[in-house]
Structures are given as C-alpha cells and as structure tokens.
Protein backbone atom coordinates (compact mmCIF):
# COMPACT_ATOMS: atom_id res chain seq x y z
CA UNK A 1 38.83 -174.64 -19.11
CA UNK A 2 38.20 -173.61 -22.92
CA UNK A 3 41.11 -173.54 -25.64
CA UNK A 4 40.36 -169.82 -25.72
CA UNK A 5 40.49 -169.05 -22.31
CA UNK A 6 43.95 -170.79 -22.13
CA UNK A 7 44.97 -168.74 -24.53
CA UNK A 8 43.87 -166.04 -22.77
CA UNK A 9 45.64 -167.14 -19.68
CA UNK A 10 48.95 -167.83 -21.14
CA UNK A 11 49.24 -164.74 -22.73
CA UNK A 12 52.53 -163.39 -20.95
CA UNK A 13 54.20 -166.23 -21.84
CA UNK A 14 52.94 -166.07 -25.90
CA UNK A 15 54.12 -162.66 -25.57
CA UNK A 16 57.72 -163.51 -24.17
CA UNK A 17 58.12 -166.54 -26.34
CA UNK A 18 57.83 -164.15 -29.68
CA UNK A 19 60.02 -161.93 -27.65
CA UNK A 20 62.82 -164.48 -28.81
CA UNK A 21 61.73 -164.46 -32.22
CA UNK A 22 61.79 -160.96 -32.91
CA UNK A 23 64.42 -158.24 -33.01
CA UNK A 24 64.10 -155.57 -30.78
CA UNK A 25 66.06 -153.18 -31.79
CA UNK A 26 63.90 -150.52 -33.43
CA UNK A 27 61.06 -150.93 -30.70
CA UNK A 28 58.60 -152.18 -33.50
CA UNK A 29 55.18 -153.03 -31.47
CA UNK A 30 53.69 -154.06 -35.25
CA UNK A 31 54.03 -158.10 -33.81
CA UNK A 32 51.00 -159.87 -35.00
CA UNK A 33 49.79 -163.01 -32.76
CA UNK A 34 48.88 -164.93 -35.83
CA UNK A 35 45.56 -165.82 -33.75
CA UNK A 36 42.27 -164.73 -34.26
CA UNK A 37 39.38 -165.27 -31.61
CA UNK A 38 36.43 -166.12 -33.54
CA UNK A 39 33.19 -163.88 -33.15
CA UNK A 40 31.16 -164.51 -30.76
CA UNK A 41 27.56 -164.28 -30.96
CA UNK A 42 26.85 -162.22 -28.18
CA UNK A 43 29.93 -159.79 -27.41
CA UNK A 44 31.23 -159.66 -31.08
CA UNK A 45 34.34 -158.91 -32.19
CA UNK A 46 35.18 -157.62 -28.37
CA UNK A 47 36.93 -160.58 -27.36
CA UNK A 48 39.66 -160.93 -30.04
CA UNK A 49 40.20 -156.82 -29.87
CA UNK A 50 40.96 -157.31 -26.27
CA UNK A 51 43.24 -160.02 -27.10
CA UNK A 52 44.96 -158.32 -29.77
CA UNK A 53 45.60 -155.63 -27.63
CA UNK A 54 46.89 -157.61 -24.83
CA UNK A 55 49.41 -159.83 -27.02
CA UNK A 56 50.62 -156.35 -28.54
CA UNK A 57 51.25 -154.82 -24.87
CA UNK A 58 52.98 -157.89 -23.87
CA UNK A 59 55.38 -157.90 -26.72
CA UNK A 60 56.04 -154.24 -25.97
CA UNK A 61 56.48 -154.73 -22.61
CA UNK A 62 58.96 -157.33 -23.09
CA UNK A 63 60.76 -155.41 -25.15
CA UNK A 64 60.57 -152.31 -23.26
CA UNK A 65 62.39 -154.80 -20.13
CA UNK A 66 64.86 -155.91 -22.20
CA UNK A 67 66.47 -152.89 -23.34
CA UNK A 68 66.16 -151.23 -19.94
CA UNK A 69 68.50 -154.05 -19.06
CA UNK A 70 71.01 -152.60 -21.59
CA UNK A 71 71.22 -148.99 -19.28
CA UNK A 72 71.00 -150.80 -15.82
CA UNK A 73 75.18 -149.41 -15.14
CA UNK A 74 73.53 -146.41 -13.36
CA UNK A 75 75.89 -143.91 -14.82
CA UNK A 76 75.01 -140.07 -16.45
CA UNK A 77 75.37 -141.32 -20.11
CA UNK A 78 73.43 -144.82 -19.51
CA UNK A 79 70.67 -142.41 -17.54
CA UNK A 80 70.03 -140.12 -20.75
CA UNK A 81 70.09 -143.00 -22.88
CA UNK A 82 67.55 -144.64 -21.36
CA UNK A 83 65.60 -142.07 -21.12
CA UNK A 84 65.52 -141.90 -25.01
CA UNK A 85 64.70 -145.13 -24.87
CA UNK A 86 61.55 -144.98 -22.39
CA UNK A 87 60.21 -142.01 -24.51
CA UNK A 88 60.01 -143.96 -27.48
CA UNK A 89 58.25 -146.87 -25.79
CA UNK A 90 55.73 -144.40 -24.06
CA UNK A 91 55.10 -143.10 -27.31
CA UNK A 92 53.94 -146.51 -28.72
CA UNK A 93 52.11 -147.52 -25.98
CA UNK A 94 50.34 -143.96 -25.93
CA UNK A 95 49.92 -145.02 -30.26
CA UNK A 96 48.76 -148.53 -29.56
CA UNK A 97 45.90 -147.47 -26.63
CA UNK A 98 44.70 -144.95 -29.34
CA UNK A 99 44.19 -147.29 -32.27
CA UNK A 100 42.13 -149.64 -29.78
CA UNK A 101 40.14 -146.70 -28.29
CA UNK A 102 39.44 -146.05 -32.64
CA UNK A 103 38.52 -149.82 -32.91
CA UNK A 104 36.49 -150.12 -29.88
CA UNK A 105 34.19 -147.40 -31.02
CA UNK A 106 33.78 -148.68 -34.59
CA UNK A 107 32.21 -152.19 -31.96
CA UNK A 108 30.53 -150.61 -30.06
CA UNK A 109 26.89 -149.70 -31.64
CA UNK A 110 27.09 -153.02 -33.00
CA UNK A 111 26.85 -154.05 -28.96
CA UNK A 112 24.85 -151.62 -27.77
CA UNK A 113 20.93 -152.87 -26.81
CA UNK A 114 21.96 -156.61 -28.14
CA UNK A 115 19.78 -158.72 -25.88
CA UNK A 116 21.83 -161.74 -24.10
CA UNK A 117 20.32 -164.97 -23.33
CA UNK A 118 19.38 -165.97 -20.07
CA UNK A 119 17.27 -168.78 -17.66
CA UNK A 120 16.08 -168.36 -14.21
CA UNK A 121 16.35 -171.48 -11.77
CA UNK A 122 13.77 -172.46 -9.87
CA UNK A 123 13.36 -171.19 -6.11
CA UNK A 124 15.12 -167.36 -6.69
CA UNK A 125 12.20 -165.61 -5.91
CA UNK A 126 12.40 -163.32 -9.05
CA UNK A 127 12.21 -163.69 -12.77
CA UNK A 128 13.47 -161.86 -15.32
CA UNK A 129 12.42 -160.06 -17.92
CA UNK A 130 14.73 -158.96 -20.15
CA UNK A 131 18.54 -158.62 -20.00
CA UNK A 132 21.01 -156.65 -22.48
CA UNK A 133 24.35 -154.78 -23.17
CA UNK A 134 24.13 -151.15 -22.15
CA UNK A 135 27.62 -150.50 -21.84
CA UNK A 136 30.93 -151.29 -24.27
CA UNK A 137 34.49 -150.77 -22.55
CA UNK A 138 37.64 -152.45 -23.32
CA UNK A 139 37.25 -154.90 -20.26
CA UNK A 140 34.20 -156.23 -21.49
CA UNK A 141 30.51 -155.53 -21.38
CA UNK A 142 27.61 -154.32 -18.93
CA UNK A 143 24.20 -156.24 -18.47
CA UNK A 144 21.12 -154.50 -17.54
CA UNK A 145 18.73 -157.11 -16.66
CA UNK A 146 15.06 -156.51 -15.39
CA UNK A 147 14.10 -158.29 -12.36
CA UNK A 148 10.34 -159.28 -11.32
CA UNK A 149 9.67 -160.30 -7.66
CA UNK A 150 7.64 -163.59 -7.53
CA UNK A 151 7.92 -164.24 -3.97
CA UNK A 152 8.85 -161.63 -1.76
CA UNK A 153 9.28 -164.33 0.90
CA UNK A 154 12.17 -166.01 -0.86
CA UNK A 155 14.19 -162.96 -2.26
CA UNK A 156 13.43 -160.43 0.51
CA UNK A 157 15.94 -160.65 3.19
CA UNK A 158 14.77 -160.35 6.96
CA UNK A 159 16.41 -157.26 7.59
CA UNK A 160 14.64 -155.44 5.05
CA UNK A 161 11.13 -156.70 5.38
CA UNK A 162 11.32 -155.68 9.07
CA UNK A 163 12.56 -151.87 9.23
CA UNK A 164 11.95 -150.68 5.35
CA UNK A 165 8.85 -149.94 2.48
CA UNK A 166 11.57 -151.40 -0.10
CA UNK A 167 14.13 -154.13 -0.24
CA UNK A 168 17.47 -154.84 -1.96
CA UNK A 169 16.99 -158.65 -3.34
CA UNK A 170 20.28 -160.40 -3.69
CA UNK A 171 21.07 -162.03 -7.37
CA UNK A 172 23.44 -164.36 -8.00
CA UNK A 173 24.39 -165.60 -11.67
CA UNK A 174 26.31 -168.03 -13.70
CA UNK A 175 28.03 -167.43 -17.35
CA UNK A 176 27.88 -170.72 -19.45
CA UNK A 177 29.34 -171.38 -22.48
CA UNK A 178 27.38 -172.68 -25.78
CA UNK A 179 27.87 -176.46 -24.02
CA UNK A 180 26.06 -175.53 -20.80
CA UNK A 181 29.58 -175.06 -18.89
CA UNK A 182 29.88 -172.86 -16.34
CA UNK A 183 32.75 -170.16 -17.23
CA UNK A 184 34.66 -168.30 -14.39
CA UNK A 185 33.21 -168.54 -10.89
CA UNK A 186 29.39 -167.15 -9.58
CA UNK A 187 28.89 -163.63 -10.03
CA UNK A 188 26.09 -161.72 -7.60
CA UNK A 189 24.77 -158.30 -7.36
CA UNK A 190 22.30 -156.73 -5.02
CA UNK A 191 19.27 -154.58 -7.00
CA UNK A 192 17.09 -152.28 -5.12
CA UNK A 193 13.57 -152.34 -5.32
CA UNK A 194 11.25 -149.52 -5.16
CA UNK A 195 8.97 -151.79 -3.41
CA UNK A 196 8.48 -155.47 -1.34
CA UNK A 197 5.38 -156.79 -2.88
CA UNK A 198 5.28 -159.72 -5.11
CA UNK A 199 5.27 -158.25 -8.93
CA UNK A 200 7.76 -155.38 -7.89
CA UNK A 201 10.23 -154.53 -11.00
CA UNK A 202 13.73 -153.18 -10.59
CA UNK A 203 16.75 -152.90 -12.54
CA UNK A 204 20.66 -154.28 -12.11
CA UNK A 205 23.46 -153.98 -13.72
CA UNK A 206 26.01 -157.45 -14.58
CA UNK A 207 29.37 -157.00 -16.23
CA UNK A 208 31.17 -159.58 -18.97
CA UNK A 209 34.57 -159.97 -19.15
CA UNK A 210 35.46 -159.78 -22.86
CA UNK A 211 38.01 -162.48 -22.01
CA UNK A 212 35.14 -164.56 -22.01
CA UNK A 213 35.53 -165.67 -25.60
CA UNK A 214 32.99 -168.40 -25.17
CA UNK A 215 30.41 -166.76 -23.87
CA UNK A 216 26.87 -167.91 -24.57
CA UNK A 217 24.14 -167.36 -21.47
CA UNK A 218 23.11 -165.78 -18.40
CA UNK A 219 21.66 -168.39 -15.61
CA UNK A 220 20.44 -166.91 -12.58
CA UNK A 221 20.81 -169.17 -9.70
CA UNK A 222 19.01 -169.50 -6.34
CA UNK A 223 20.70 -168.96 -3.09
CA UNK A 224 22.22 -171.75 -1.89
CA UNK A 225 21.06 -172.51 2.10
C-alpha cells in the first residue's frame, strides 16, 4: 500500500484527531489538512480535490456529532436547540458540496479526452487501441477504451458463438502505479461487439477512483483458466 493511499484510508481518523485540536464552537468547516496530494499525471489535480473535500466533511462531521451530544436530554428546549444547531451544519455542508462542484468544473476540461496509458498481455484475445477519460465526477474518472478482436476463439465465450451474430467479450484490467504495482484489486467489464469475427471493434467504458493518487497505467490481463 502507497503513503497516499494510507492517507486516504485513514482519513476518519485525521479528521477526528484535528477534531481535538480545534474549537467547535462556531461550526467553522474552514480546517485545512495541511496536506497536499501531488498532481498526478494522468487524473490531475482530481485526487487531492477529492481529498480535500473528504478531510473537510470529516471535520464537519465530527463536529456536527459532538454538539448533537450537547442536546441528547430529549426535552422541548434541547429539541429546538438542536435544531438550530443541525440547520447551521446543513448549511455548510450544502456551502462546502458547492465550492467542490465550482472546483471540479474549473478540472474538468483539463481531463476531458487525456489519453491514459495502457499494455495488453498476451493471450486476451483483443488489443486495444486507444483508451481515454470521457467522463470527470467527483469519485473519479471514466475510461473509454477501444477494443480489437484478435482471436475470436479466445475472447468469444461459448454461449455466444453458438446462439448469436455478435458477442459480449469479457475484459479484465489492472491499475499500476508508476513502479509497476498493482493498485486496488482486478477490475473487469463486459463490451459488446457488433460482430464475432477476428478484427471486430467495440467500445467499453472503465472507471478510476480519484483516490487512486498514484495512478499511472491501464494493463489488460488475460483470463485466468
């Protein structure tokens, strides 16, 4: 596991640890990490937004919990209170989502079309042609990748030779990080073909966490028997 992804994974706890360091008692969600996720090549400045974001939720969160625990006696006067309270805290959060929609926008034609580096292993069936981002969202980024049929045989299953004129060929991929390291677990999405000839063409889509700070390649990976 990278440094950034556990980071990434011990963000609750970041959050509640500057919970202790901070007063809460004008709801302030203005908290800055002190951390900045480098750039990546590929996904930009996508990763550290997200993790801006999250680290601000979490320290609004945990301050949101703790002065719910100050109204908790259940009475009239503790129930209006809170309720003061709560409508403050929704109005951040609604505050907070809006200046990341703002940022995420100013990203995303930087993202859009950027091609993302990929390799084939031997005995898929299929190469590919060209993969890039076609979609920006605030859980990360979506792949189009073309895929060419090189042996039917291979990437065809039974089923679909037998009773159709097209198949769906089954992909399955890895994310690797600049050192060749495989980050998360396999990935795998079926793409429809419009035919079940070798040299057929079709297109699927692949999504990127943005958590995936270290992101550097694609690697599409034969089925394992």
């Amino acid at each position: 596991m990278t440094t950034t992804n556990r980071i990434l994974g011990t963000l609750a706890i970041v959050g509640l640890s500057v919970m202790m360091l901070v007063s809460c008692g004008n709801g302030s969600s203005s908290v800055v990490s002190g951390k900045k996720i480098a750039t990546n090549e590929f996904l930009g400045d996508l990763p550290n937004l997200v993790y801006q974001k999250h680290f601000t939720d979490s320290i609004r969160i945990s301050k949101r919990s703790a002065e719910r625990k100050k109204f908790e006696g259940g009475s009239k006067s503790d129930r209006e209170k809170w309720e003061k309270v709560k409508a403050k805290y929704d109005a951040l959060e609604k505050e907070d989502n809006a200046k990341f929609e703002a940022e995420l926008e100013k990203i995303k034609p930087t993202l859009m079309g950027r091609d993302i580096p990929f390799e084939v292993e031997e005995g898929t069936g299929y190469d590919i042609l060209s993969c890039k981002i076609v979609g920006v969202s605030g859980n990360g980024v979506t792949v189009e990748f073309e895929v060419k049929i090189t042996d039917v045989k291979v990437c065809g299953p039974p089923l679909n030779n037998m009773f159709t004129t097209t198949i769906s060929i089954w992909t399955s991929m890895q994310q690797l990080d600049k050192n060749g390291n495989q980050i998360g677990s396999d990935g795998s999405v079926y793409v429809d073909m419009p035919g079940k000839e070798n040299g057929i063409i079709g297109k699927g889509e692949y999504h990127i966490s943005a958590q995936h700070a270290d992101f550097a390649k694609l690697r599409f990976i034969a089925e394992k028997e």
